[in-house]
Protein backbone atom coordinates (compact mmCIF):
# COMPACT_ATOMS: atom_id res chain seq x y z
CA UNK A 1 136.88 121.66 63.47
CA UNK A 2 136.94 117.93 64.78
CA UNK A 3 132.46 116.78 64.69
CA UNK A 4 131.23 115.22 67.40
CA UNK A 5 129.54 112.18 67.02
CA UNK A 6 127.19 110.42 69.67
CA UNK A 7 126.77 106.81 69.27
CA UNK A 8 123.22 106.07 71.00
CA UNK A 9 123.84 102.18 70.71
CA UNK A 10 126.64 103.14 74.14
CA UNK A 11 124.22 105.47 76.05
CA UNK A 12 123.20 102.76 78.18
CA UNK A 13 123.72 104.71 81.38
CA UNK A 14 120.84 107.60 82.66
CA UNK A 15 123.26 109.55 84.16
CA UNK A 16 125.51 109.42 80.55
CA UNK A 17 121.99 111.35 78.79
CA UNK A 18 123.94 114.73 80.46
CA UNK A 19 126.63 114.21 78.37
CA UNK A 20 125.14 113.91 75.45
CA UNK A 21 123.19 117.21 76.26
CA UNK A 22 126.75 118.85 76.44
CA UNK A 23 127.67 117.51 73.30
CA UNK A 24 124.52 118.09 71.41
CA UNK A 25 125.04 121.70 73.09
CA UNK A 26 128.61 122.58 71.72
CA UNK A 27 127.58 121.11 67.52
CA UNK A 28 124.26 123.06 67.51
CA UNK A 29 125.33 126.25 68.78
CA UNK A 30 128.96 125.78 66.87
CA UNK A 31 126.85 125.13 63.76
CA UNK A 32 124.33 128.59 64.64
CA UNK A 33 127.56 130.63 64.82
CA UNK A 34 129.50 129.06 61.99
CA UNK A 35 126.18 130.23 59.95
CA UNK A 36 125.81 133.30 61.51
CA UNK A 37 129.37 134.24 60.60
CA UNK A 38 128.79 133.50 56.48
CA UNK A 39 125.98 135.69 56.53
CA UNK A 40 125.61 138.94 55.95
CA UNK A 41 126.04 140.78 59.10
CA UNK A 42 123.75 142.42 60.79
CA UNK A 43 121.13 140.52 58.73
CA UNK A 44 118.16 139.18 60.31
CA UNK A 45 119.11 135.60 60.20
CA UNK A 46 122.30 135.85 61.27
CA UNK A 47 121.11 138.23 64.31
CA UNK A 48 118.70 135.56 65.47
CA UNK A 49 121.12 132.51 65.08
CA UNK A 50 123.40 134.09 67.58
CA UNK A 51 120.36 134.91 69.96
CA UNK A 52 119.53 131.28 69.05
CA UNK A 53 122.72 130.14 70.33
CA UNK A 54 123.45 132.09 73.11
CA UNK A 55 119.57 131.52 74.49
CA UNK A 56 120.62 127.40 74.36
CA UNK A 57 123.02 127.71 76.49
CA UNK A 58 120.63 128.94 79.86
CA UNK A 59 118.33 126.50 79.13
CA UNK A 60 120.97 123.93 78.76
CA UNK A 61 121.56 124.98 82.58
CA UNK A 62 117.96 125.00 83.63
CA UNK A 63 117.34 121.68 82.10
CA UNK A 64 120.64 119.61 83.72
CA UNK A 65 119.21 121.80 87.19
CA UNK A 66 115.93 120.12 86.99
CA UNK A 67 117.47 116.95 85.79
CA UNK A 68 120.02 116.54 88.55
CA UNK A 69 117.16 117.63 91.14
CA UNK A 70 113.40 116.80 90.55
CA UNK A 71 114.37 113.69 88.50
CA UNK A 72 117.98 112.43 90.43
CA UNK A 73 116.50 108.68 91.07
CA UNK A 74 115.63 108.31 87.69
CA UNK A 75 119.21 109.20 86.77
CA UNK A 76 120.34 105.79 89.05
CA UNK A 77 121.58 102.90 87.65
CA UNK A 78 118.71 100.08 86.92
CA UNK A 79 119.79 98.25 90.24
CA UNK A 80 119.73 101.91 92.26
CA UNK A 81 116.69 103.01 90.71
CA UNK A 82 114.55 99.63 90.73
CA UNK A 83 114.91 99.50 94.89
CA UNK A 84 114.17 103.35 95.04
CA UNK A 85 110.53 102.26 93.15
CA UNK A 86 109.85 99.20 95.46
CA UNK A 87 110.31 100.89 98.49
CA UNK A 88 108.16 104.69 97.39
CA UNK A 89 106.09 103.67 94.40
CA UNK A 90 103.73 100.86 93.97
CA UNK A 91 105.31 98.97 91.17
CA UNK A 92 107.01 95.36 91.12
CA UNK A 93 110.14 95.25 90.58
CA UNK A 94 113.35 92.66 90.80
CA UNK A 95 116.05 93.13 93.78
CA UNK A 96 119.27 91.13 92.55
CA UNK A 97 120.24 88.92 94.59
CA UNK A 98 123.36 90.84 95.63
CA UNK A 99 121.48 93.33 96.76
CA UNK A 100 119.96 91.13 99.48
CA UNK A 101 122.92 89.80 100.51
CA UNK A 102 124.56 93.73 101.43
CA UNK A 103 121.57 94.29 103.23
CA UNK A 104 122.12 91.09 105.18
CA UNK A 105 125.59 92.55 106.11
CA UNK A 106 124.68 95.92 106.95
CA UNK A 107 121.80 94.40 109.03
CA UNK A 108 124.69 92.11 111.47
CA UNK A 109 127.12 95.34 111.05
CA UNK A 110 124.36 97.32 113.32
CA UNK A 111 123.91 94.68 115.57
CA UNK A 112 127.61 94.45 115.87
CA UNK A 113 127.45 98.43 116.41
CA UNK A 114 124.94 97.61 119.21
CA UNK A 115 126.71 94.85 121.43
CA UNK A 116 130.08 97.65 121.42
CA UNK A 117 127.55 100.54 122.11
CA UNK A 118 125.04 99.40 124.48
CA UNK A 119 122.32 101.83 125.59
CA UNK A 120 121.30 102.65 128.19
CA UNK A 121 118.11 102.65 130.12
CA UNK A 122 118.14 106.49 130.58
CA UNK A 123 118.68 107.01 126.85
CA UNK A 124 115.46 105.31 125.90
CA UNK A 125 112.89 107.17 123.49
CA UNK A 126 115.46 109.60 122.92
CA UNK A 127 116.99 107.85 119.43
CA UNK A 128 113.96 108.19 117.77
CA UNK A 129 113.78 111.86 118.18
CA UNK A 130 117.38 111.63 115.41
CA UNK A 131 115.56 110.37 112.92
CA UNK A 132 113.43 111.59 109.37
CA UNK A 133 110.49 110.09 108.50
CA UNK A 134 108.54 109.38 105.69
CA UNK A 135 104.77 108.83 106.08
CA UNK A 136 102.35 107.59 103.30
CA UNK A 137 99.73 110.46 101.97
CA UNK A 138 97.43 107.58 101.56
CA UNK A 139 96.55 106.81 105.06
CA UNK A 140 93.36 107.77 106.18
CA UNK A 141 94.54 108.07 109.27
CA UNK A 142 98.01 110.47 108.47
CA UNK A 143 97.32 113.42 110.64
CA UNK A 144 96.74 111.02 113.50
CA UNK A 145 99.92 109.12 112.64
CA UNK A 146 102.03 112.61 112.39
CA UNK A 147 100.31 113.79 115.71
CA UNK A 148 101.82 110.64 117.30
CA UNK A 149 105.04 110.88 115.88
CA UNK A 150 105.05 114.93 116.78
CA UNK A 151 104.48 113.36 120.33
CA UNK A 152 107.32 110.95 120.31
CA UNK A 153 109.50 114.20 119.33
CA UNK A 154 110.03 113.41 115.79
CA UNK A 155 110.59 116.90 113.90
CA UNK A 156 111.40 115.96 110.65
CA UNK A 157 108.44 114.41 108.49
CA UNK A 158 107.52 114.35 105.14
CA UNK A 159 104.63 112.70 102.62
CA UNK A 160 105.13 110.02 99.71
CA UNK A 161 103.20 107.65 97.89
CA UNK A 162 101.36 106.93 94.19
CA UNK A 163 97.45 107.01 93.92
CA UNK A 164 96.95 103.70 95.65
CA UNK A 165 97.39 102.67 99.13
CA UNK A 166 100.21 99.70 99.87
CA UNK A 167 99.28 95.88 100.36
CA UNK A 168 100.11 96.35 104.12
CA UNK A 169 101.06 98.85 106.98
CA UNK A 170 104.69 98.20 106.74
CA UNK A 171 107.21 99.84 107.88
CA UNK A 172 110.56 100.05 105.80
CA UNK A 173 114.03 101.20 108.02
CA UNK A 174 117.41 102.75 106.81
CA UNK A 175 120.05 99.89 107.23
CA UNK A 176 122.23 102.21 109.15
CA UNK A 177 119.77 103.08 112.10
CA UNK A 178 120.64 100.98 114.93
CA UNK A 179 118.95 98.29 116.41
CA UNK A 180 117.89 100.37 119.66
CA UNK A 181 116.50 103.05 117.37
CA UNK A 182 114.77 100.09 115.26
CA UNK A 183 113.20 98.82 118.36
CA UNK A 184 112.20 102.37 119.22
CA UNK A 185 110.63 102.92 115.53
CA UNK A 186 109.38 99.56 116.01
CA UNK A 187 107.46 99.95 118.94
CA UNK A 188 105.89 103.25 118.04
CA UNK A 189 104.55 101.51 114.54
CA UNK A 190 102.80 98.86 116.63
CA UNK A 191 100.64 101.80 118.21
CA UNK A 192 100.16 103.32 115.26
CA UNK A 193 98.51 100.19 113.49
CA UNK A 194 101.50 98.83 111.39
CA UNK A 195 102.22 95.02 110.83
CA UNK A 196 105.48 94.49 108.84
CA UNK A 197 108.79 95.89 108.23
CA UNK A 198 112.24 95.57 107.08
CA UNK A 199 115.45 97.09 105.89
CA UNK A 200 115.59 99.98 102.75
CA UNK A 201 118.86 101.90 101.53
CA UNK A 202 117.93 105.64 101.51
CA UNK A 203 121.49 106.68 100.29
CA UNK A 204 121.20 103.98 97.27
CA UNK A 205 117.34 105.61 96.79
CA UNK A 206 119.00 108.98 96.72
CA UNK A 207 116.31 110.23 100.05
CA UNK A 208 116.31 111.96 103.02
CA UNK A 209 114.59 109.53 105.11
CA UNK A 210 115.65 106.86 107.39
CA UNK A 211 111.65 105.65 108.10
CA UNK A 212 108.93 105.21 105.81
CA UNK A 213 105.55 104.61 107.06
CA UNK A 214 103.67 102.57 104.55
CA UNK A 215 106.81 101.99 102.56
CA UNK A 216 104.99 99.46 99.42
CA UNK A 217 106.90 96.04 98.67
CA UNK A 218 106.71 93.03 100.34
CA UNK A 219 108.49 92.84 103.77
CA UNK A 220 108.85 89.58 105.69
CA UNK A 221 109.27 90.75 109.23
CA UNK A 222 106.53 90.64 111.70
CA UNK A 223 106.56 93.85 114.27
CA UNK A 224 105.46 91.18 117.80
């Protein structure tokens, strides 16, 4: 039999952790069996290395569930990962400055979008009812903000957030959401109180969302 061997020095990816799991998997329970089977059968210890190994192998599966679930940013790349914790967490971090520069693109894609697909007047207050949102559990005031959004016809809203409240009442907006929804979101987050925004990737953050009010980071727009 060929042994595996895991060289940690080139597990420099999150997501590469699961195959290491596999691997660590397949040479412990290969070494419980291989033990099991030069022991006397039916002996104690050879009994419980072959529950031993065939328990592992369930809560192999549980663990790469949770893993690929409750903890899926954390499995990101750095670059995925560190705009995922700006946008829903509290903590400075570094945006390449690629990363800027696709958001710049995505940003004239949607007004590009817009000038081919004008809306109309009729169709006003209706895009806003498409979209999820994402309102900070900080707020004092978050059943009064989810009662307002309830009344614009938003159905879809959940909570996020750390212990501490965000520097400022911005408002951060899935790239992809065009600019008459923006103005839409927009206009409703001046009512509700809320001073800044700008642009967030929700498929790059691995969420649901395509608003989040009180979204933490710095954002340079001013909602006028």
């Amino acid at each position: 039999m060929t042994a595996s061997k895991i060289s940690p020095e080139k597990i420099n990816k999150p997501i590469q952790l699961l195959g290491a799991w596999l691997a660590g998997l397949f040479t412990v329970n290969s070494g419980f069996l291989f033990a099991a089977a030069n022991m006397e059968q039916g002996s104690f210890e050879s009994v419980s290395l072959v529950l031993a190994a065939i328990l592992n192998v369930p809560l192999f599966l549980f663990s790469v569930f949770r893993l690929q679930t409750k903890f899926r940013p954390e499995l990101q790349e750095d670059h995925y990962y560190s705009t995922y914790l700006s946008q829903k967490t509290n903590e400075t971090v570094k945006v390449p400055k690629s990363d800027f520069q696709l958001t710049e693109i995505f940003q004239k894609l949607s007004e590009l979008e817009d000038r081919v697909t004008p809306t109309t007047s009729d169709s006003q207050g209706e895009l806003i009812k498409e979209l999820s949102f994402g309102v900070n559990k900080n707020f004092g005031d978050l059943e009064s903000i989810k009662n307002e959004l309830s009344s614009a016809g938003v159905v879809s809203c959940t909570s996020f957030g750390t212990d501490s409240l965000p520097l400022q009442r911005s408002v951060a907006i899935d790239h992809r959401v065009s600019r008459a929804a923006v103005r839409e979101v927009l206009g409703l987050a001046s009512k509700l109180g809320f001073t800044h925004w700008g642009y967030f990737d929700n498929q790059m953050e691995e969420t649901h969302e395509d608003v989040l009010l009180g979204a933490y980071g710095d954002h340079e727009f001013e909602i006028i």
